[in-house]
Protein backbone atom coordinates (compact mmCIF):
# COMPACT_ATOMS: atom_id res chain seq x y z
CA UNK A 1 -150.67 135.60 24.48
CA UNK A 2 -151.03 139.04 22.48
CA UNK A 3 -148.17 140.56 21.07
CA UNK A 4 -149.08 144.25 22.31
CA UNK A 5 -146.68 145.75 25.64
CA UNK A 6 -147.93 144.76 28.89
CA UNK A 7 -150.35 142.06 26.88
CA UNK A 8 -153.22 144.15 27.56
CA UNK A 9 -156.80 143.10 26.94
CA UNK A 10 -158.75 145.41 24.26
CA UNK A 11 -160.45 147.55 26.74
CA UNK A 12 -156.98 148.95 27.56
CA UNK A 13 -154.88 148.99 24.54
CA UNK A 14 -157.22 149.89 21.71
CA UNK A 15 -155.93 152.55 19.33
CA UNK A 16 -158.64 154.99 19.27
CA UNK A 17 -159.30 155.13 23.04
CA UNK A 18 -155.42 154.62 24.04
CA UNK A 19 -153.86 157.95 25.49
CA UNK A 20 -150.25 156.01 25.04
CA UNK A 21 -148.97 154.41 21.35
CA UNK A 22 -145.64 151.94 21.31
CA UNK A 23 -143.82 151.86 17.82
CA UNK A 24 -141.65 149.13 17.78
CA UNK A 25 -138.98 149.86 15.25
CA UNK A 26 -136.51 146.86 14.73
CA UNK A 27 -133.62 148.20 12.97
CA UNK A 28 -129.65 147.80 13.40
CA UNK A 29 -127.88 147.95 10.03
CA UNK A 30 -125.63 150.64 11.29
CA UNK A 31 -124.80 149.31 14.55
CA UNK A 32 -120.50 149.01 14.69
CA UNK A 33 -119.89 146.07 17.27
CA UNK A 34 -122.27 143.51 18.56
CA UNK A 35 -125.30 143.39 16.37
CA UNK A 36 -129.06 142.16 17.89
CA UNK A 37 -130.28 145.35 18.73
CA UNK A 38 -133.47 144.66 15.95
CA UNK A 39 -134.43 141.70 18.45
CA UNK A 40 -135.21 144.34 20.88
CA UNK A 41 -139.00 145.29 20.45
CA UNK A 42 -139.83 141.86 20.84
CA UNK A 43 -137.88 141.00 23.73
CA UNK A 44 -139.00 144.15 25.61
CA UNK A 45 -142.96 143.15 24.39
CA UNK A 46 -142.25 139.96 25.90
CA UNK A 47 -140.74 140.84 29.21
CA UNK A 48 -143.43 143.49 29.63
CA UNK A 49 -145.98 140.63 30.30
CA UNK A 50 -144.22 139.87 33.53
CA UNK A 51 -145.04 143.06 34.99
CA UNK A 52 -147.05 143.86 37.74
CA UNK A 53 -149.56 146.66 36.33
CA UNK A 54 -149.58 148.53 39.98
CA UNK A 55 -146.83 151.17 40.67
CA UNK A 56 -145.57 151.17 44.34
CA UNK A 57 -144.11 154.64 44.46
CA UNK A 58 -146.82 156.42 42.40
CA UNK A 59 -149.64 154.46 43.80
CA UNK A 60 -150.90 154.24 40.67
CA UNK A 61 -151.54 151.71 37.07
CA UNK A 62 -150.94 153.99 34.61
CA UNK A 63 -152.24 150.85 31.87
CA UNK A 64 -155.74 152.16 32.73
CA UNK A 65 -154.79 155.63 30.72
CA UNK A 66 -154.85 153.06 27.36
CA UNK A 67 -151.36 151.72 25.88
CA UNK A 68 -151.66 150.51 22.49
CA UNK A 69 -148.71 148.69 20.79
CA UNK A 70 -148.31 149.87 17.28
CA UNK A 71 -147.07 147.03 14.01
CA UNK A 72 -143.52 147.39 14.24
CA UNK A 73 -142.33 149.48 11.31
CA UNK A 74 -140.97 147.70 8.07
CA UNK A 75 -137.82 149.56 7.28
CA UNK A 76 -135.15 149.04 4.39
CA UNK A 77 -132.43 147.09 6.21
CA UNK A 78 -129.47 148.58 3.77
CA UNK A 79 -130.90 152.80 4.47
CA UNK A 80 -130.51 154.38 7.76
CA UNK A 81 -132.57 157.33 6.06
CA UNK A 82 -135.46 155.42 4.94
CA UNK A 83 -135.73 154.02 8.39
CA UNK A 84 -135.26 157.78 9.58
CA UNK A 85 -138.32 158.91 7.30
CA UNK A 86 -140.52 156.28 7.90
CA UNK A 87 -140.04 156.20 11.55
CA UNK A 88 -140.88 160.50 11.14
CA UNK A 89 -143.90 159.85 9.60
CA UNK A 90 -145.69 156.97 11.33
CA UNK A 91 -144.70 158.92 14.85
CA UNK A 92 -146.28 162.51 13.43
CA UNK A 93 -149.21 160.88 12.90
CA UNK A 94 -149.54 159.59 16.30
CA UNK A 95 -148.66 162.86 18.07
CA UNK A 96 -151.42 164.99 15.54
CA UNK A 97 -153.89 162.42 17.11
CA UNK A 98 -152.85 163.82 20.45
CA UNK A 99 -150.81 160.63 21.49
CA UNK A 100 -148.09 160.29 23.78
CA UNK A 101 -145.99 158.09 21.57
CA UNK A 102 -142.79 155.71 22.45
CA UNK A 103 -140.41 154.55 20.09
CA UNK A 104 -138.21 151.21 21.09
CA UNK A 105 -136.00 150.30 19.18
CA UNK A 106 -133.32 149.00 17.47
CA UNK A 107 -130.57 151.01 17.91
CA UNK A 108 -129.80 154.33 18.73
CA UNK A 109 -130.53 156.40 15.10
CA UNK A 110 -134.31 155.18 15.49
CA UNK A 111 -134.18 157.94 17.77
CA UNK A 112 -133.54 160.29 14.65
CA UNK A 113 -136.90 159.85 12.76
CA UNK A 114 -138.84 160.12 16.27
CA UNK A 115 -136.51 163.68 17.54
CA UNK A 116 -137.72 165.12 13.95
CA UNK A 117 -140.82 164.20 14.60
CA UNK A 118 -141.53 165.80 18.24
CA UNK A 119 -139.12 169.04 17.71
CA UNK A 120 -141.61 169.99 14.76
CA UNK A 121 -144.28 169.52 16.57
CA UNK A 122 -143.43 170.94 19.62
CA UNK A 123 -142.40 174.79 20.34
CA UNK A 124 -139.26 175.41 23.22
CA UNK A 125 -138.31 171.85 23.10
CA UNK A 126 -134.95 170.33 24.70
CA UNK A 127 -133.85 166.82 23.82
CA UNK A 128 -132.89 165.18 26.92
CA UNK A 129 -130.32 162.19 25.97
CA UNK A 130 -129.45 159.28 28.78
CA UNK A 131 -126.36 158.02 26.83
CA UNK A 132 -122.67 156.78 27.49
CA UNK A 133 -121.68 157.96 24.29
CA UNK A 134 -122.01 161.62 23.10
CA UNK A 135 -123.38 160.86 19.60
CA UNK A 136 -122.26 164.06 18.30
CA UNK A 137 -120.41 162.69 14.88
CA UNK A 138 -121.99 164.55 11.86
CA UNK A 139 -121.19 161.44 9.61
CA UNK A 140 -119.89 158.25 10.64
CA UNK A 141 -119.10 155.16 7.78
CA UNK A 142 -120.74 157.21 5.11
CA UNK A 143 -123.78 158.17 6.98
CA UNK A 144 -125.50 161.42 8.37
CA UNK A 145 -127.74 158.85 10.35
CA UNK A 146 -125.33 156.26 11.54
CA UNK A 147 -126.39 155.34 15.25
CA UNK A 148 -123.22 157.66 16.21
CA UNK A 149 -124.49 161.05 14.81
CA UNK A 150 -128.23 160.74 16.71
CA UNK A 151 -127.25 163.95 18.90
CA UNK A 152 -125.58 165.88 15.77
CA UNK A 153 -129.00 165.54 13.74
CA UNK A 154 -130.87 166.53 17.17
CA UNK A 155 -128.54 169.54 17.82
CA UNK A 156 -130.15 170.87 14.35
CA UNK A 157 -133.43 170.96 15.40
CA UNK A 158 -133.32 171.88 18.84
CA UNK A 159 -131.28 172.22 22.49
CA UNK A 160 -129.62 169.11 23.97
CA UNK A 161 -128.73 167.94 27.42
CA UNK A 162 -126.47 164.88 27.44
CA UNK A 163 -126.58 162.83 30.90
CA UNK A 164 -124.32 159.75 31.78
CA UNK A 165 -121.82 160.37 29.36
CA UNK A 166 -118.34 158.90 29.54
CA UNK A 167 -116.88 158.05 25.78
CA UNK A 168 -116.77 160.58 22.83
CA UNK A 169 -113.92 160.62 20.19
CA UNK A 170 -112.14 163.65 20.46
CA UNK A 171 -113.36 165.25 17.09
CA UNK A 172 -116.63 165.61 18.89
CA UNK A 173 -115.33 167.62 21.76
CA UNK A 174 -115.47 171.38 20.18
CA UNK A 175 -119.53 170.12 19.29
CA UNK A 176 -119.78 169.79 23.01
CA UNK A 177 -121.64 172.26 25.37
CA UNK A 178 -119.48 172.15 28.99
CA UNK A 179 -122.77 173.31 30.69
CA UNK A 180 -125.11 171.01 29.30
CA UNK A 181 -123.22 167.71 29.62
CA UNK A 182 -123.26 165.82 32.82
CA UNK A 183 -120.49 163.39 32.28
CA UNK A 184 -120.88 160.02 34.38
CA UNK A 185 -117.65 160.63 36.55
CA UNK A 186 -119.12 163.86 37.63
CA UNK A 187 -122.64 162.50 38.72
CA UNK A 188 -120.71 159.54 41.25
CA UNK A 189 -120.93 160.78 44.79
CA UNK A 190 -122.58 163.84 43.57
CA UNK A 191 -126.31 165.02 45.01
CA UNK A 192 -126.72 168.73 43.30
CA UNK A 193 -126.51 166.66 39.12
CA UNK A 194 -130.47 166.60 38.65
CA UNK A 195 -131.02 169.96 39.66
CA UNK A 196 -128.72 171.60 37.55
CA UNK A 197 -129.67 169.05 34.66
CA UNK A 198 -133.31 170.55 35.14
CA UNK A 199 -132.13 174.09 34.92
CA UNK A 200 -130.51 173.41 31.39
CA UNK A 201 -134.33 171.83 30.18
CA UNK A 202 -137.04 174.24 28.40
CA UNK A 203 -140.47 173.70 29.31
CA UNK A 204 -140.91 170.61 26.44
CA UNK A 205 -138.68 167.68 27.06
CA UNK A 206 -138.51 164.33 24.79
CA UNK A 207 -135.90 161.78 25.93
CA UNK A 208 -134.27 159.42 24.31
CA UNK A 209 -132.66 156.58 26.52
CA UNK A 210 -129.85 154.60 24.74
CA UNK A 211 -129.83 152.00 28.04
CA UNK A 212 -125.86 152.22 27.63
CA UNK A 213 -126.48 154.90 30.23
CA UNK A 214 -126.81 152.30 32.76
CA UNK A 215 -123.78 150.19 34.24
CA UNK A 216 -123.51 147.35 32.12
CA UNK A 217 -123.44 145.10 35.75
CA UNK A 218 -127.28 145.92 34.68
CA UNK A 219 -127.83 145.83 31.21
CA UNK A 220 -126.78 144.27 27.84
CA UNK A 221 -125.76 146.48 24.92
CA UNK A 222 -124.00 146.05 21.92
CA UNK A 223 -121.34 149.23 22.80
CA UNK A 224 -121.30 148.79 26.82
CA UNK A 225 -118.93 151.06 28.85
CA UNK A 226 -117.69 150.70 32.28
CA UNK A 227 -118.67 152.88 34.85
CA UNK A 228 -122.90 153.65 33.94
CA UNK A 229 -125.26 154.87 36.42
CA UNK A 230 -127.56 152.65 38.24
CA UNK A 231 -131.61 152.28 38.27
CA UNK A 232 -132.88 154.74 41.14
CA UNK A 233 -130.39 157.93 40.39
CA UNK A 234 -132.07 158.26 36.96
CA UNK A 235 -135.45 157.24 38.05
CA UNK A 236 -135.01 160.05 40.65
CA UNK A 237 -133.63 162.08 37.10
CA UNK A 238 -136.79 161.19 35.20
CA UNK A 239 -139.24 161.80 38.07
CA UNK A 240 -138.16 165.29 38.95
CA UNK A 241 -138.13 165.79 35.12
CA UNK A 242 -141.77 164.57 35.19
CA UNK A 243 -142.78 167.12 37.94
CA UNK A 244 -141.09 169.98 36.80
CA UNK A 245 -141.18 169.94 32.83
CA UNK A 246 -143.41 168.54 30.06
CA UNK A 247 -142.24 165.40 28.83
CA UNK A 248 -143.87 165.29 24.99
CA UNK A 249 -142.63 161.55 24.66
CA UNK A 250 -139.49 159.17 24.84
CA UNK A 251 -137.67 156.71 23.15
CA UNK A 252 -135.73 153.71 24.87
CA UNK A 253 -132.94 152.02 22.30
CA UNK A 254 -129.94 149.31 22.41
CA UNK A 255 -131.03 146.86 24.00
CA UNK A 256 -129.36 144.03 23.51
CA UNK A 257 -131.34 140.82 24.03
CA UNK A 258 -129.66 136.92 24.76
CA UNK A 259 -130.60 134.21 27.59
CA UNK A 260 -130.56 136.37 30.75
CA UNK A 261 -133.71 138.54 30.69
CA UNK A 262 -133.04 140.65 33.61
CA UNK A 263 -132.09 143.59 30.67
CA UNK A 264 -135.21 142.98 28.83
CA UNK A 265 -137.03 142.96 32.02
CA UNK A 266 -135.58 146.43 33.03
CA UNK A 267 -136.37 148.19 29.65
CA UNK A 268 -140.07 147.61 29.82
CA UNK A 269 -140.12 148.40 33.76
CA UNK A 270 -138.20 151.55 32.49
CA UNK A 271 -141.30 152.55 30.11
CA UNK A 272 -143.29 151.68 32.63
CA UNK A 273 -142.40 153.62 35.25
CA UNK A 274 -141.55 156.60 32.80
CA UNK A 275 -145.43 156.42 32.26
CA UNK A 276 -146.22 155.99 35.79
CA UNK A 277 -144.32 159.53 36.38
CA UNK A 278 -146.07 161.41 33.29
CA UNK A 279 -149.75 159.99 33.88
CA UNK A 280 -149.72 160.39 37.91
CA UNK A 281 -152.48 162.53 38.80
């Protein structure tokens, strides 16, 4: 078996010809509870080979557009900002060779190195996070790049919208935009969320996905919280995003991996189907 996402043959995941690159990016010194998170990549790689390569709802395989899986980057385990750097660079070389590039981590500050890398790249960009916790600390256990700050480092570089969210520490509530966070409690029962989450998005989006979004009856994480949003409301998020904006790339973090693969299983469906929605022609 290969060890490239979706275990494609060459024909559809060679690097030159692939319209897609995956950087794995195993990484969770700074994670605060239940560590694992690293394991991630692997486990998400793995599950992916279960997959059936045809999308029902987009009646498409969006494999055939080329996804290549990228060596997973070899970061310092003891600096979150060497990670952060190296995970910049190897991603800005992917986008100057015009690829649509996912980073899976690892936990959530891979997402730093890969936000720095799109925003200056990309003109009237909006960083679109899928979170249950705001992120917003500027330092957190010494660190500017501690898995907690990912959203303060990506409010420096561009606009953020901040979906799912339903734990913050209250020194993060005066970083907080009211109209551009869509806090979990508000989105139950509620039909009007996506619209007005598109209306907050410039015409460049790049997501990042801590899977914490989701209730945890659905997915394993080493910070879950009570009370996350299920699979079709944010594929129905994600799809209307897809149709109405430009989604430059994406980045799916925290998963973490043990016996029941059901989680792992859902993070590569989520990539998947992500792709599905940006390819369909």
């Amino acid at each position: 078996m290969s060890n490239n996402f979706l275990s494609l043959p060459e024909k559809y995941s060679n690097e030159e010809k692939s319209k897609v690159v995956i950087v794995p990016v195993p990484y969770d010194k700074t994670s605060t509870w239940q560590k694992g998170s690293s394991k991630a990549p692997k486990a998400i790689i793995e599950a992916s080979k279960n997959l059936e390569l045809y999308d029902i709802e987009t009646d498409s395989e969006v494999y055939e557009q080329g996804i290549h899986t990228a060596p997973s980057i070899k970061v310092d385990e003891d600096s979150p900002e060497s990670m952060v750097q190296e995970v910049e660079s190897t991603i800005t070389k992917c986008i100057k060779k015009n690829k649509f590039t996912i980073a899976i981590g690892g936990e959530h500050s891979v997402s730093i190195g890969s936000i720095y890398a799109h925003s200056k790249n990309y003109k009237d960009l909006t960083i679109l996070q899928l979170d249950a916790h705001a992120d917003l600390k500027y330092s957190y256990n010494n660190s500017k790049y501690n898995h907690a700050c990912v959203m303060a480092r990506a409010k420096e570089n561009c606009p953020i919208v901040q979906v799912g969210i339903r734990s913050l520490d209250i020194s993060e509530k005066e970083s907080i935009d009211e109209n551009k966070i869509f806090y979990a409690k508000d989105i139950h029962n509620n039909t009007d969320w996506i619209d007005n989450v598109i209306k907050q998005l410039t015409k460049n989006v790049y997501i990042t996905i801590d899977l914490d979004v989701f209730d945890p009856s659905l997915i394993s994480t080493g910070t879950p919280e009570p009370g996350g949003l299920t699979w079709y409301p944010i594929l129905e998020l994600l799809k209307k995003v897809s149709q109405e904006k430009n989604i430059v790339g994406f980045d799916i973090v925290e998963l973490l991996p043990g016996k029941n693969k059901s989680p792992d299983f859902l993070a590569a469906k989520l990539i998947y189907k992500i792709l599905s929605y940006k390819f369909k022609i």
